[in-house]
C-alpha atoms as a PDB file:
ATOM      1  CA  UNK A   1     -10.223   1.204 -50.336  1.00  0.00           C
ATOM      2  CA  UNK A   2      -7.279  -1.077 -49.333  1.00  0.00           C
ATOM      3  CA  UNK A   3      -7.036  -2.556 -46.542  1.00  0.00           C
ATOM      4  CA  UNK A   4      -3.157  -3.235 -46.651  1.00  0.00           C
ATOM      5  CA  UNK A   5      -1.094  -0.885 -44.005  1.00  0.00           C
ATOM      6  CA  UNK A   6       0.675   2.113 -45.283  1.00  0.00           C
ATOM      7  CA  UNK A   7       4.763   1.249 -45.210  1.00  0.00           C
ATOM      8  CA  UNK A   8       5.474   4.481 -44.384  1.00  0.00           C
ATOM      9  CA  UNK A   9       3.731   3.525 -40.255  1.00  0.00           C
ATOM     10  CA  UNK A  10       5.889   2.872 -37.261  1.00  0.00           C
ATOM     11  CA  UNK A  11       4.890  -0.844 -37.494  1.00  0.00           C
ATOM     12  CA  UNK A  12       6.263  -1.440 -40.738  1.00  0.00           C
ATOM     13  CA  UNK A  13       9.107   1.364 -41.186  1.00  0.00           C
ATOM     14  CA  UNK A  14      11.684  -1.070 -40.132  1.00  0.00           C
ATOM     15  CA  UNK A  15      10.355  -3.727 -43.403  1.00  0.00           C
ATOM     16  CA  UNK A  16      10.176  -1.371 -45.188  1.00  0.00           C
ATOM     17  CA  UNK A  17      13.917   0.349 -44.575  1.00  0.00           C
ATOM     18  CA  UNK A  18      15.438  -3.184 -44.438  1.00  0.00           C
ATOM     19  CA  UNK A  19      14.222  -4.429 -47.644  1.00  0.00           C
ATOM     20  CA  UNK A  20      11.880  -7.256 -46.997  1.00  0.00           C
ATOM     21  CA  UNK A  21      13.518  -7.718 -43.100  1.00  0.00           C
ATOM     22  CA  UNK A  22      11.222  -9.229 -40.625  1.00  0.00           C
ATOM     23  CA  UNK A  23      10.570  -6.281 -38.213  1.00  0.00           C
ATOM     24  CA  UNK A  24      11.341  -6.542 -34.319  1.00  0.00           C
ATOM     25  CA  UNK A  25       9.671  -5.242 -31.363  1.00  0.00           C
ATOM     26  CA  UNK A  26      11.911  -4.058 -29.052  1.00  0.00           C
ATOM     27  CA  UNK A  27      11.485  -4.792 -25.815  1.00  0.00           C
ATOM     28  CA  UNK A  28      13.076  -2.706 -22.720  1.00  0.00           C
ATOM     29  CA  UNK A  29      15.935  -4.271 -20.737  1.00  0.00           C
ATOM     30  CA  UNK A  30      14.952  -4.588 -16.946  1.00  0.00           C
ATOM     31  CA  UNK A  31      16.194  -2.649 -14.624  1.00  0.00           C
ATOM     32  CA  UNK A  32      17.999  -4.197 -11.640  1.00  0.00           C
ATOM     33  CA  UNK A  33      14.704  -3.568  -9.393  1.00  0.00           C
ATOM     34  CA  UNK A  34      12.484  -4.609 -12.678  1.00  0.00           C
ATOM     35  CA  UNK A  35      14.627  -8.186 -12.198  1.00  0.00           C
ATOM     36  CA  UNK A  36      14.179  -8.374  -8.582  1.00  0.00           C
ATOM     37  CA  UNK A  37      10.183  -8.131  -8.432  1.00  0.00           C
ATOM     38  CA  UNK A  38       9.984 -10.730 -11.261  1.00  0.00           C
ATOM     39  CA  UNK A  39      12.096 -12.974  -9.180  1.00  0.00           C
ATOM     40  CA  UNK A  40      10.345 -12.232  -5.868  1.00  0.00           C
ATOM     41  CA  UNK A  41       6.951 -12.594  -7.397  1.00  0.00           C
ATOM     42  CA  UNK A  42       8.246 -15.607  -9.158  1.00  0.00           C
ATOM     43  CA  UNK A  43       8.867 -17.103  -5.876  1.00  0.00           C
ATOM     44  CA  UNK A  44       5.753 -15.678  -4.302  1.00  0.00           C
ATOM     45  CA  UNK A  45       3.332 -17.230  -6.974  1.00  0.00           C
ATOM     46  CA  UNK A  46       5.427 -20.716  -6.199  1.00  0.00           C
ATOM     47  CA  UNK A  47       3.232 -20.775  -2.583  1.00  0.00           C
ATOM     48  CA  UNK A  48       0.196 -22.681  -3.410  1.00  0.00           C
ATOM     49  CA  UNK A  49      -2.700 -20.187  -2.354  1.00  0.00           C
ATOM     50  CA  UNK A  50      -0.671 -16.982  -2.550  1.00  0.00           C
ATOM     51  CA  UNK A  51      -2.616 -15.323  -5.139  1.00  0.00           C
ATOM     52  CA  UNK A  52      -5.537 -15.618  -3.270  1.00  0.00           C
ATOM     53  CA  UNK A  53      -4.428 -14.316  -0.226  1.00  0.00           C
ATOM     54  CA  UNK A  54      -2.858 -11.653  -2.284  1.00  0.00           C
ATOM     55  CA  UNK A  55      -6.278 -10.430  -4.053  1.00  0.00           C
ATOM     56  CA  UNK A  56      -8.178 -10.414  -0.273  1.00  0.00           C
ATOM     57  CA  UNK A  57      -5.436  -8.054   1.347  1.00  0.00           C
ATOM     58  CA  UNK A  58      -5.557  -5.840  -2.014  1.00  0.00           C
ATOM     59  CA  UNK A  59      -9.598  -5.512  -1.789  1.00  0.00           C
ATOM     60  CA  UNK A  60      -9.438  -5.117   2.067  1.00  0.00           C
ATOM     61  CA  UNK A  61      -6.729  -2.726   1.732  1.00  0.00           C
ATOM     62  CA  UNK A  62      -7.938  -0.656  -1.062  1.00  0.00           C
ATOM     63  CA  UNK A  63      -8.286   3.222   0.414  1.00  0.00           C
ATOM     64  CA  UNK A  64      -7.244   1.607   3.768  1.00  0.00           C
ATOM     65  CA  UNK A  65     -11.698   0.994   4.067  1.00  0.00           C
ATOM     66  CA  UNK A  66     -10.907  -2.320   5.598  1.00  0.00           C
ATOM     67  CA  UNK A  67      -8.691  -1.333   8.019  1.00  0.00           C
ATOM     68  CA  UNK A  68     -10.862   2.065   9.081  1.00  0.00           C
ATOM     69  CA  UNK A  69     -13.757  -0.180   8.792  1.00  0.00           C
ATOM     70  CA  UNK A  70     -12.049  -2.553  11.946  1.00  0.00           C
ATOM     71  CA  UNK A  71     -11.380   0.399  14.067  1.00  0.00           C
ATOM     72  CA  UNK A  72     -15.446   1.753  13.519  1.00  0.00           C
ATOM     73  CA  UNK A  73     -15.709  -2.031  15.217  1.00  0.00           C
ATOM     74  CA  UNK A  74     -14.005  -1.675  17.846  1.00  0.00           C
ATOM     75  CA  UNK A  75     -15.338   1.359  18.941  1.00  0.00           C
ATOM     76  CA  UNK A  76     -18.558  -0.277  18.565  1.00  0.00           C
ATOM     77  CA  UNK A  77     -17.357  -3.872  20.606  1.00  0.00           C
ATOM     78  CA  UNK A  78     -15.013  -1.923  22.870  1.00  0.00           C
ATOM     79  CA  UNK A  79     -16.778   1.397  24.504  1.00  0.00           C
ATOM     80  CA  UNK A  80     -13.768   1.352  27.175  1.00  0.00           C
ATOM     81  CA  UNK A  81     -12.238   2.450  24.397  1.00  0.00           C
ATOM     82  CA  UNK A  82     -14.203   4.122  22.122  1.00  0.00           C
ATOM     83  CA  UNK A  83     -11.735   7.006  21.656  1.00  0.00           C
ATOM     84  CA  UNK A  84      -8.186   4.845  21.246  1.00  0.00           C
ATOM     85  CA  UNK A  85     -10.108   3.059  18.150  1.00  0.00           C
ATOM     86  CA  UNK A  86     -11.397   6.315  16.888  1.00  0.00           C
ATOM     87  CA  UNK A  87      -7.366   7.025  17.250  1.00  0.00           C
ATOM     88  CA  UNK A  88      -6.539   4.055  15.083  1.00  0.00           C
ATOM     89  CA  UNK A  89      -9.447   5.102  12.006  1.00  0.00           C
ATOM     90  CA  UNK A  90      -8.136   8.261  12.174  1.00  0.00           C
ATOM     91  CA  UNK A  91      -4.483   7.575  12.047  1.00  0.00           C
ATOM     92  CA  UNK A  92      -4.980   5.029   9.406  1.00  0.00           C
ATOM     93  CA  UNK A  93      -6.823   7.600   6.925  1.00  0.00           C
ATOM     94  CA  UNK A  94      -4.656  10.201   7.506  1.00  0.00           C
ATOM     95  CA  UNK A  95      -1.289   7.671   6.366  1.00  0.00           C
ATOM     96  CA  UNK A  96      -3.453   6.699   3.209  1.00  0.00           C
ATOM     97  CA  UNK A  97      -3.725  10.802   2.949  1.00  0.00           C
ATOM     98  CA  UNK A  98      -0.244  11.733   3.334  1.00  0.00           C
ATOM     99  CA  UNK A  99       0.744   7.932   0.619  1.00  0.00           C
ATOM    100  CA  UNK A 100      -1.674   9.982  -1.958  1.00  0.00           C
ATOM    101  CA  UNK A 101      -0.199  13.243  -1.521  1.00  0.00           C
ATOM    102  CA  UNK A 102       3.470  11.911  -1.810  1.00  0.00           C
ATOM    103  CA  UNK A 103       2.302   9.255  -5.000  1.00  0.00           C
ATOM    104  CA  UNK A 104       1.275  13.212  -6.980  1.00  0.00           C
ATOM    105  CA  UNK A 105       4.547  14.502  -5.895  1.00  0.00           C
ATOM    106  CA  UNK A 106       6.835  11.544  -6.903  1.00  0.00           C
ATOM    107  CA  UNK A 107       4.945  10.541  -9.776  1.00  0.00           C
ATOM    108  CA  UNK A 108       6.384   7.071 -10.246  1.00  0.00           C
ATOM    109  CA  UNK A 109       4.683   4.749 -12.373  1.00  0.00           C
ATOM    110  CA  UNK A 110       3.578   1.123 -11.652  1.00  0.00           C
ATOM    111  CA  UNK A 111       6.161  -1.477 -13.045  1.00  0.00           C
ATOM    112  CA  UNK A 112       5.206  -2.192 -16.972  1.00  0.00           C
ATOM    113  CA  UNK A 113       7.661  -4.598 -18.581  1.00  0.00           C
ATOM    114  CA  UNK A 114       6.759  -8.150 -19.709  1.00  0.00           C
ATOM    115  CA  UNK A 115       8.420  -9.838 -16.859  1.00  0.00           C
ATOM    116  CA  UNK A 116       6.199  -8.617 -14.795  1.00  0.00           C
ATOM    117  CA  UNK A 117       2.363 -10.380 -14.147  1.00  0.00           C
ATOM    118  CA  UNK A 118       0.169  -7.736 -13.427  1.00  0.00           C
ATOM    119  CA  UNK A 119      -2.395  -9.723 -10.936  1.00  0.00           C
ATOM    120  CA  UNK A 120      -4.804  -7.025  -9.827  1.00  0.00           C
ATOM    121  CA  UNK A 121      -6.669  -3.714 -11.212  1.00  0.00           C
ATOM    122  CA  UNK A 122      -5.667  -0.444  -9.518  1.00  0.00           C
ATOM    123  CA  UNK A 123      -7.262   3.210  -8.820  1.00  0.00           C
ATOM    124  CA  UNK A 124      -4.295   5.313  -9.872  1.00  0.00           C
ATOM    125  CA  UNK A 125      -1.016   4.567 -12.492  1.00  0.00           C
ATOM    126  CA  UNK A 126       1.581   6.020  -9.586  1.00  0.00           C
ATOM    127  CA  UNK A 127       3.175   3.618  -7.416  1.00  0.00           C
ATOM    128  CA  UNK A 128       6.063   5.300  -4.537  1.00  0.00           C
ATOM    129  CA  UNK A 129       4.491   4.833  -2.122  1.00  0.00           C
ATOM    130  CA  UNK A 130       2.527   1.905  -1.789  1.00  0.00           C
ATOM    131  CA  UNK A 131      -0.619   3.332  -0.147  1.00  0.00           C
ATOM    132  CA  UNK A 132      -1.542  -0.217   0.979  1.00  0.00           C
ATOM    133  CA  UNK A 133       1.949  -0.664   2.320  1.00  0.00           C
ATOM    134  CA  UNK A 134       1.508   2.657   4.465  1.00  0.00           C
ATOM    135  CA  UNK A 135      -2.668   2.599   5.396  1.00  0.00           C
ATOM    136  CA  UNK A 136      -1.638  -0.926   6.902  1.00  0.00           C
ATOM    137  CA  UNK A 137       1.421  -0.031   8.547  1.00  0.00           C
ATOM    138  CA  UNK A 138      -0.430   2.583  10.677  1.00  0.00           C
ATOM    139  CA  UNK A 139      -3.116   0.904  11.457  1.00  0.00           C
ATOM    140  CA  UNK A 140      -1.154  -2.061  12.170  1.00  0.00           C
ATOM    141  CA  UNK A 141       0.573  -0.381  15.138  1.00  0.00           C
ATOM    142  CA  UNK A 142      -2.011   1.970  16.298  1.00  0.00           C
ATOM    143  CA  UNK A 143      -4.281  -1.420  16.803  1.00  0.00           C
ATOM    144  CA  UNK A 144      -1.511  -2.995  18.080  1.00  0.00           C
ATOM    145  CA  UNK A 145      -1.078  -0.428  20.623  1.00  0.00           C
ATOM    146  CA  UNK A 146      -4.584  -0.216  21.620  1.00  0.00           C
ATOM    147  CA  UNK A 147      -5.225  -3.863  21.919  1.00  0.00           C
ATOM    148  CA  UNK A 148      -2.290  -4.881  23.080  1.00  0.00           C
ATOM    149  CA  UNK A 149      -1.671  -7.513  20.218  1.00  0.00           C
ATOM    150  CA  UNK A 150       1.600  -7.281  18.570  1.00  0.00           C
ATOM    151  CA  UNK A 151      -0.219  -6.976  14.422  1.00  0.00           C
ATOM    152  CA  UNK A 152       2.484  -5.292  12.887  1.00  0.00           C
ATOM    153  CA  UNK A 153       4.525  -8.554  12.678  1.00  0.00           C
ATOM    154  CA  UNK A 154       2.214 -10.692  11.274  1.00  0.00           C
ATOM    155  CA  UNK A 155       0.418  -8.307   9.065  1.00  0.00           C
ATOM    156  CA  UNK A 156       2.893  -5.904   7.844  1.00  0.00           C
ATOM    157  CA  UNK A 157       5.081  -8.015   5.748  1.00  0.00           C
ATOM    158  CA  UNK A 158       2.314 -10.088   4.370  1.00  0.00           C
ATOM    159  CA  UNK A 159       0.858  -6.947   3.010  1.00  0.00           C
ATOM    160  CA  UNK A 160       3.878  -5.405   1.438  1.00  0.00           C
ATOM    161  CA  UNK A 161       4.826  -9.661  -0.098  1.00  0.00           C
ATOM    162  CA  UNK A 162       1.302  -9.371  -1.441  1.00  0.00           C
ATOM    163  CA  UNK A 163       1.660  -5.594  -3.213  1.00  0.00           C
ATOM    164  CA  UNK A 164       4.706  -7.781  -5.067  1.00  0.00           C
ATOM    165  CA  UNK A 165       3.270 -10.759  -5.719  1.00  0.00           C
ATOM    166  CA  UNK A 166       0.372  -8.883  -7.438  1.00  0.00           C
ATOM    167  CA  UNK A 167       2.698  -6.560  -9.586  1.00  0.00           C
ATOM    168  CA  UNK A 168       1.867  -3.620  -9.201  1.00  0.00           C
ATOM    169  CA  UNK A 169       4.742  -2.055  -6.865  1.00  0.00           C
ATOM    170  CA  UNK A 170       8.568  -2.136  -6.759  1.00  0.00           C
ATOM    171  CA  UNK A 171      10.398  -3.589  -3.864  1.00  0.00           C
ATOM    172  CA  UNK A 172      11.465   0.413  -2.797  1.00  0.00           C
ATOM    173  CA  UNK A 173       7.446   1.401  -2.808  1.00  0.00           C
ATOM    174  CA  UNK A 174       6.610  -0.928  -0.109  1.00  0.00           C
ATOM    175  CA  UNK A 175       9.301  -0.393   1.778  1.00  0.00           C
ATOM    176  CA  UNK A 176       9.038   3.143   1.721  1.00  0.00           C
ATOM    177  CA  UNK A 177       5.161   2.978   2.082  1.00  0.00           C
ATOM    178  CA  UNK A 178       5.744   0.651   5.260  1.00  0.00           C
ATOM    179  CA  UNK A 179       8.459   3.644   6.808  1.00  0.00           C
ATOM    180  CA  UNK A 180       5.933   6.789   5.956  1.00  0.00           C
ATOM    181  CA  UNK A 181       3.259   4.321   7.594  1.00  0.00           C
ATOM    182  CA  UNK A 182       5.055   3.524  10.763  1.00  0.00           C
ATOM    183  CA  UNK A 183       6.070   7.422  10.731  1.00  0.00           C
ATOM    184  CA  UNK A 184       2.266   8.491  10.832  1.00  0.00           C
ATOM    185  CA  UNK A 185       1.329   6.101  13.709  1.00  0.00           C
ATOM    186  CA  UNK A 186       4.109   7.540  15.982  1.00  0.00           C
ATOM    187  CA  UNK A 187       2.496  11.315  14.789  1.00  0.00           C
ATOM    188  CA  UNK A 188      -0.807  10.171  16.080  1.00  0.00           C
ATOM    189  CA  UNK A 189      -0.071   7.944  18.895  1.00  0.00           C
ATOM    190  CA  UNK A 190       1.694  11.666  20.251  1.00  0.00           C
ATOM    191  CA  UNK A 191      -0.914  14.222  19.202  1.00  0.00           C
ATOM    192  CA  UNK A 192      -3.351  12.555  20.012  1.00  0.00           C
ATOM    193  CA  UNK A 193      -3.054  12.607  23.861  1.00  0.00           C
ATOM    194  CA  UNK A 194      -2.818  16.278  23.868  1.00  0.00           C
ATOM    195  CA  UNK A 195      -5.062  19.049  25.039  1.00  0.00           C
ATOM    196  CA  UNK A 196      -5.158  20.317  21.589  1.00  0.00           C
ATOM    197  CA  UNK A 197      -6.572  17.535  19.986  1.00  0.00           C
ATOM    198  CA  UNK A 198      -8.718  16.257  23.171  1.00  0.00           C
ATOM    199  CA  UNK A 199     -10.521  19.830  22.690  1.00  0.00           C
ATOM    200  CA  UNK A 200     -11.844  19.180  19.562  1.00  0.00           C
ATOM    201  CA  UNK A 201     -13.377  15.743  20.056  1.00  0.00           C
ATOM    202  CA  UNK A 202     -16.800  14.752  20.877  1.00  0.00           C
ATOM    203  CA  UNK A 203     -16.996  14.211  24.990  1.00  0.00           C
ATOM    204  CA  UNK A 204     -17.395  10.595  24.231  1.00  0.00           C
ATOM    205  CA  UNK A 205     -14.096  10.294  22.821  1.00  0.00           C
ATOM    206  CA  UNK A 206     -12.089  12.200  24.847  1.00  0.00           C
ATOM    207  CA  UNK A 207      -9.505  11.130  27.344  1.00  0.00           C
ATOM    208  CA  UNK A 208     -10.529  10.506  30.770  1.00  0.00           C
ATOM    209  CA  UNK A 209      -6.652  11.874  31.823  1.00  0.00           C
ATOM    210  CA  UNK A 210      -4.057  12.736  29.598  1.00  0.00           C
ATOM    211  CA  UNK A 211      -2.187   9.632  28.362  1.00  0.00           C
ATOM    212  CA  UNK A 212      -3.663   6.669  29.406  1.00  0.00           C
ATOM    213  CA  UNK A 213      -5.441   3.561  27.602  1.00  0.00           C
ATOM    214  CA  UNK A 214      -2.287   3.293  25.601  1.00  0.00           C
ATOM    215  CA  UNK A 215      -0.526  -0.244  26.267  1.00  0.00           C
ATOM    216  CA  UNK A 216       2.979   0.180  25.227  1.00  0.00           C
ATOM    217  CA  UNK A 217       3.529  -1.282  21.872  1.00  0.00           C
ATOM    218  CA  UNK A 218       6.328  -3.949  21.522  1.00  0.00           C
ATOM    219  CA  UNK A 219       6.416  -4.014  17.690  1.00  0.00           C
ATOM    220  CA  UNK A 220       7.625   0.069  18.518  1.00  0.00           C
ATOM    221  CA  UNK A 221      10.190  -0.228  20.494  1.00  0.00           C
END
């Protein structure tokens, strides 16, 4: 049998048509938010040690394990307040939640054109939201409220750089993974005070009174 490639196949329709013509691939133009993550990442891989910093946050990140793994910590390191850190692993896991639920909704998929460096492997092809963008959101401000540590600052933006830097999210998925995150830690830092939710918790991490062990939470206001 011969091993030379039928004429008539996408690959070699456009030789074939054109008489001899070299055949092109054709490659898509980039959208305008296609051009802006090549240039941020661009700028991004430019900072000697990004990358690194970039893969750490993905794997530490990765169904928000890293951040629900701190808060099993603290409750652990801090039994004053056992139940506001069982606050912030709860909050955190139900923001990845809701990112997954909205990522099967929206259905966007991950940026794909060759401008584009794909630096790390994912669990799913959707991208809006970034889940990483939203698990660390939460948790940044529920442990920022618990502690007393203003996180969110610090953390937040490194987080949704990194999802860019790595490729695999548009500018609008981290952004809109940071607001749903920031959205769910306000839901939880408000339920979970009540009697409601007090009721259904093990004695040991229940409220001593309704409200307290909350600092109030700078990066909030």
């Amino acid at each position: 049998m011969s091993s030379t490639p039928d004429p008539a196949t996408p690959a070699t329709a456009g030789a074939s048509a054109g008489h001899g013509a070299t055949p092109t691939v054709g490659i898509p133009v980039p959208t305008g938010e296609v051009r802006l993550l090549s240039g941020i990442q661009r700028r991004l891989l430019a900072v000697p040690g990004s990358r690194g910093v970039a893969v750490t946050l993905s794997h530490v990140g990765e169904h928000a394990l890293g951040w629900m793994a701190i808060a099993g910590a603290g409750m652990v390191l801090d039994p004053a307040r056992r139940g506001r850190w069982a606050m912030v692993g709860v909050g955190t896991f139900g923001a990845h939640a809701t990112s997954v639920v909205l990522k099967r909704v929206v259905r966007r998929k991950r940026p794909d054109h060759p401008s584009v460096a794909v630096g790390v492997g994912t669990p799913s092809k959707l991208s809006f939201p970034s889940s990483h963008a939203t698990s660390t959101t939460a948790f940044a401000l529920l442990a920022g409220s618990v502690s007393g540590v203003p996180i969110a600052p610090a953390l937040v933006p490194v987080m949704l750089a990194s999802r860019l830097l790595l490729g695999v999210h548009y500018p609008s998925d981290v952004l809109a993974g940071a607001t749903v995150g920031a959205g769910c830690a306000a839901l939880t830092r408000a339920v979970w005070p009540t009697a409601a939710v007090q009721r259904v918790l093990p004695e040991a991490l229940r409220e001593a009174e309704a409200g307290p062990g909350t600092t109030e939470n700078p990066e909030e206001n």
